[in-house]
C-alpha atoms as a PDB file:
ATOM      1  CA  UNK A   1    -155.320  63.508 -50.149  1.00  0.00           C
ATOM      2  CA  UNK A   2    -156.248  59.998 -49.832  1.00  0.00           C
ATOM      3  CA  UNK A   3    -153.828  57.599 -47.386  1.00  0.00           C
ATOM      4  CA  UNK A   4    -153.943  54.038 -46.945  1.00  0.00           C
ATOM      5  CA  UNK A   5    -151.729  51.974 -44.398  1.00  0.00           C
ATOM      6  CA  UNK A   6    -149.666  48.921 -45.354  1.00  0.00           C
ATOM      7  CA  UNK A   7    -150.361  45.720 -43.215  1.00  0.00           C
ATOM      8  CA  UNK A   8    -147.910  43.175 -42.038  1.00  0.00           C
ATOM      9  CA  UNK A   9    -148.259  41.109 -45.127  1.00  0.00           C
ATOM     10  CA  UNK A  10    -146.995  44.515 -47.687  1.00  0.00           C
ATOM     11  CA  UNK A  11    -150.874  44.444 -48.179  1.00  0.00           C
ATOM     12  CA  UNK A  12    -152.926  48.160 -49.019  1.00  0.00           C
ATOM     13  CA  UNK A  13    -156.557  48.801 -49.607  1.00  0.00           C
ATOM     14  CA  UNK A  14    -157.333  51.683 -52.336  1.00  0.00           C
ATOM     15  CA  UNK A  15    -159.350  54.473 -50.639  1.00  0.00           C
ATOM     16  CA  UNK A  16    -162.957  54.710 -51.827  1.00  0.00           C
ATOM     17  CA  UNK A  17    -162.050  58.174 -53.229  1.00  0.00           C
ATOM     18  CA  UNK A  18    -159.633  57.038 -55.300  1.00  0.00           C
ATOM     19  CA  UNK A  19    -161.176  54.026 -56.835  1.00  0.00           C
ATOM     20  CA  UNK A  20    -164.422  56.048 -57.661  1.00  0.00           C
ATOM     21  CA  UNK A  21    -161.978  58.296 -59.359  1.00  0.00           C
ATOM     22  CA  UNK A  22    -160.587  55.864 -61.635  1.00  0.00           C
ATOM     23  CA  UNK A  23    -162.376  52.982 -63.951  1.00  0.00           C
ATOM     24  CA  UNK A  24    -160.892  50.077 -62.153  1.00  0.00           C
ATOM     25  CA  UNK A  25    -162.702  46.598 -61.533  1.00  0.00           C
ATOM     26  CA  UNK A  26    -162.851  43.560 -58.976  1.00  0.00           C
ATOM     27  CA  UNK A  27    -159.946  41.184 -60.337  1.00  0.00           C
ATOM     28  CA  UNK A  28    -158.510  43.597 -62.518  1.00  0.00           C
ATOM     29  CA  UNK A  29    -154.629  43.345 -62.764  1.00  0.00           C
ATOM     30  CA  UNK A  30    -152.150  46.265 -62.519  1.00  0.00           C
ATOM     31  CA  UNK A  31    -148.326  47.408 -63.251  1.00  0.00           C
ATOM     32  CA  UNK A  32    -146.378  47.756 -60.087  1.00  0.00           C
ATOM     33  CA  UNK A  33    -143.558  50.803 -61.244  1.00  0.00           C
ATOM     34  CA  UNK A  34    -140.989  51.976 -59.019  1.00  0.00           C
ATOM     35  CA  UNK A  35    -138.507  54.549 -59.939  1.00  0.00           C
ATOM     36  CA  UNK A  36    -137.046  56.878 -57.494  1.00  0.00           C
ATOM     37  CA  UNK A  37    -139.117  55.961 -54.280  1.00  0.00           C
ATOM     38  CA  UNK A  38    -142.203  56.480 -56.186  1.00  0.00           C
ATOM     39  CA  UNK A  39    -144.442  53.527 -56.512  1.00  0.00           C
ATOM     40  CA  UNK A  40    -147.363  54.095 -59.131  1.00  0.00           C
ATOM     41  CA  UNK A  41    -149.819  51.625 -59.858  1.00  0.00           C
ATOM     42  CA  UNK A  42    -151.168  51.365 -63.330  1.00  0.00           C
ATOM     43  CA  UNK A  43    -154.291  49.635 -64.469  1.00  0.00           C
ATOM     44  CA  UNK A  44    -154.058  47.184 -67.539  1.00  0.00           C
ATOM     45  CA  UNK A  45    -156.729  48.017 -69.957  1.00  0.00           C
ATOM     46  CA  UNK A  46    -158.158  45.415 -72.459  1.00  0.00           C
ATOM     47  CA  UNK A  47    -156.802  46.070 -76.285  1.00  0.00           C
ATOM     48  CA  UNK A  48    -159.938  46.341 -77.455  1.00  0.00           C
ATOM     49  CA  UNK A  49    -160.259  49.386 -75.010  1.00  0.00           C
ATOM     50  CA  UNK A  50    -157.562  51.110 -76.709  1.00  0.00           C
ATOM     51  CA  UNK A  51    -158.952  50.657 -80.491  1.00  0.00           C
ATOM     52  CA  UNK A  52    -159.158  54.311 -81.940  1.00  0.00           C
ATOM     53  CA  UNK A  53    -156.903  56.466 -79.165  1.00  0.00           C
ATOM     54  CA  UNK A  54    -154.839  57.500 -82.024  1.00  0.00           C
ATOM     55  CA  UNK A  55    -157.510  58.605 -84.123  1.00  0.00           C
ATOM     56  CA  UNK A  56    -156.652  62.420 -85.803  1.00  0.00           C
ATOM     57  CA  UNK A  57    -153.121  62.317 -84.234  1.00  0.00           C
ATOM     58  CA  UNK A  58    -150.866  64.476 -85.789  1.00  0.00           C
ATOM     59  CA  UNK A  59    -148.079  61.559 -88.099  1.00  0.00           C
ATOM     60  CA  UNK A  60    -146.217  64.176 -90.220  1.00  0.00           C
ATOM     61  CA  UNK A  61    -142.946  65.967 -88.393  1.00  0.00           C
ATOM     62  CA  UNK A  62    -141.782  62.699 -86.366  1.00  0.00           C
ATOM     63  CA  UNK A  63    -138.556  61.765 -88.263  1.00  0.00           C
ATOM     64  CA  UNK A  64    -136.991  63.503 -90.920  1.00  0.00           C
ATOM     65  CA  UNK A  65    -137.428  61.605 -94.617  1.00  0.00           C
ATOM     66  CA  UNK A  66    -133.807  60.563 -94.720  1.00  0.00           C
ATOM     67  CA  UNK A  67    -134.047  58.270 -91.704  1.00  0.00           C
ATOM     68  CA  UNK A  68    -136.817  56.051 -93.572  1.00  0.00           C
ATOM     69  CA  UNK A  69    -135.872  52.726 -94.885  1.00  0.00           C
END
């Protein structure tokens, strides 16, 4: 398990192990969460990164027919 100690200024560095780990970049920007004394960072990812996730996701079953508009 990687650690990393927080400076006087609330300041952390990622552990090499971690970044190598996950696809993040110099500059990029992430989502602070907090929820329950758990702090997770999340990386944004371009939109154009996200273009075809979806793709041969189940769309039948979701709702039933009588709750459509």
């Amino acid at each position: 398990m990687a650690t990393a100690t927080i400076s006087s200024k609330y300041q952390f560095v990622i552990p090499k192990q971690i970044w190598q780990e996950v696809p993040i970049r110099i500059g990029q920007t992430v989502q602070v969460l907090a929820k329950g004394g758990i702090i997770t960072l999340v990386p944004d990812r371009p939109l154009a990164e996200l273009r075809g996730f979806l793709r041969g996701m189940k769309t039948e079953g979701f709702r039933e027919k009588v709750d459509r508009v």
